[in-house]
Protein backbone atom coordinates (compact mmCIF):
# COMPACT_ATOMS: atom_id res chain seq x y z
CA UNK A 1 0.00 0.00 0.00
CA UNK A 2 3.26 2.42 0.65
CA UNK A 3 4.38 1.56 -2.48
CA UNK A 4 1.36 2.51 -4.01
CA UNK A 5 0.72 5.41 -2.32
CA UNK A 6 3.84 7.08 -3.64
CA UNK A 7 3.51 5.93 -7.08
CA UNK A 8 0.15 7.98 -7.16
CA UNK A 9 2.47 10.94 -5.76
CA UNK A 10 4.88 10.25 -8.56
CA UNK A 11 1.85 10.09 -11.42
CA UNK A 12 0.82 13.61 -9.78
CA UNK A 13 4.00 15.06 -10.30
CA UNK A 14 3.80 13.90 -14.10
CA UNK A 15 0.50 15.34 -14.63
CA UNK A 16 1.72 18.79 -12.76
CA UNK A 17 4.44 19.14 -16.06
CA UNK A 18 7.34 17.85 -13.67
CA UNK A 19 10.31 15.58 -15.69
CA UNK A 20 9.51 11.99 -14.93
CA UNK A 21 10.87 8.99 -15.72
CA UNK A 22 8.40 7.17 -18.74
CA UNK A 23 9.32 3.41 -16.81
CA UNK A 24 8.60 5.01 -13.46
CA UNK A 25 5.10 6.48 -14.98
CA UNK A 26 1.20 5.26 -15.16
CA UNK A 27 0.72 2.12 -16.78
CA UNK A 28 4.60 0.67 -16.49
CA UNK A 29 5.60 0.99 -12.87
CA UNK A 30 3.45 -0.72 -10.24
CA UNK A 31 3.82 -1.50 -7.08
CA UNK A 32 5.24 -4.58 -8.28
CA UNK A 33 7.30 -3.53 -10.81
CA UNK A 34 8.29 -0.77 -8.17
CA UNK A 35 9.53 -3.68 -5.57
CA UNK A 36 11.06 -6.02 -8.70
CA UNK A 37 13.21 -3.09 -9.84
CA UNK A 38 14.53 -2.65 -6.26
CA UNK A 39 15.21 -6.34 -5.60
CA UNK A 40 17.46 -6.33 -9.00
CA UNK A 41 21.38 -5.76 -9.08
CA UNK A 42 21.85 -2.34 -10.30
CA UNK A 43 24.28 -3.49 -12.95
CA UNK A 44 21.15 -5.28 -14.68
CA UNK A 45 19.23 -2.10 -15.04
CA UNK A 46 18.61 -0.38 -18.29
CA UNK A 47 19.18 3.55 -18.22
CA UNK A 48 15.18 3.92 -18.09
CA UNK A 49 15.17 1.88 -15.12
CA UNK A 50 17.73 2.95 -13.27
CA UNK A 51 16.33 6.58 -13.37
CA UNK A 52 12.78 5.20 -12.59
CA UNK A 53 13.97 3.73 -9.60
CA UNK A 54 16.15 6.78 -8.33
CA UNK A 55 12.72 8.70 -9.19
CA UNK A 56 10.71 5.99 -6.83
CA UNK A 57 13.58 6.18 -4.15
CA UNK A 58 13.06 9.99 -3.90
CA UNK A 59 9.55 9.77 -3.42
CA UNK A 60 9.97 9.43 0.50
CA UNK A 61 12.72 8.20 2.78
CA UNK A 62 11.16 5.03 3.53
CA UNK A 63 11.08 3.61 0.00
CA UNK A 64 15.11 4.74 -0.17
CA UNK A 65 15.17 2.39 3.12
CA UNK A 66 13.06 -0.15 1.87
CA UNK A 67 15.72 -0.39 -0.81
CA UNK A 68 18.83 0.09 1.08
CA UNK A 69 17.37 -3.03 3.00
CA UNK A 70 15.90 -5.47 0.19
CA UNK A 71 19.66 -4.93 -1.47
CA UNK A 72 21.56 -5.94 1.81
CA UNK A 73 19.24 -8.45 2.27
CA UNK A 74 19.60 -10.01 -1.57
CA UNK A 75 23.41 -9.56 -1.23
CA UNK A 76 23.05 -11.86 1.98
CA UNK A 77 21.44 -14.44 0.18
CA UNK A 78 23.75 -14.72 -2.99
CA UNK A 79 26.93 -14.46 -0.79
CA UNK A 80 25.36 -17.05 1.68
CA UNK A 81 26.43 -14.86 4.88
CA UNK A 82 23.57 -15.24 7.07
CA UNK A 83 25.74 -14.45 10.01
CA UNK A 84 24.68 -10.81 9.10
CA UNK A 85 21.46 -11.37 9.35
CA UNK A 86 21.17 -9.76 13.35
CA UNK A 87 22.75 -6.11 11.85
């Protein structure tokens, strides 16, 4: 519902004349497209996508968390180092 929530700000700010992203716009991003962009490695990422997720990051702090977190997290599981897993 966060995710959603800030995509609607992000469609707003298209429809206000503000530079957006055309991946991170209307019928593209979703919520779920949202989250599978942020649980990629960045090195996968087109150019489009890359700045549509920067755009969804800067929507509010706690979807540039939500990141931060799911790409520790990933990293965890292809390195196998659980033992982080407390931090």
């Amino acid at each position: 519902m966060a995710v959603e929530r800030f995509l609607q700000a992000l469609r707003l700010m298209e429809h206000q004349g503000l530079a957006v992203s055309k991946a991170a716009t209307t019928a593209e991003m979703t919520p779920r497209r949202a989250i599978g962009l942020m649980l990629r490695r960045r090195e996968t990422l087109t150019k489009e996508e890359s700045l549509a997720l920067e755009q969804v990051c800067q929507l509010h702090p706690h979807i540039n968390r939500a990141h931060a977190l799911f790409q520790h997290c990933v990293q965890m599981l292809r390195f196998h180092s659980g033992e982080e897993l407390e931090s």
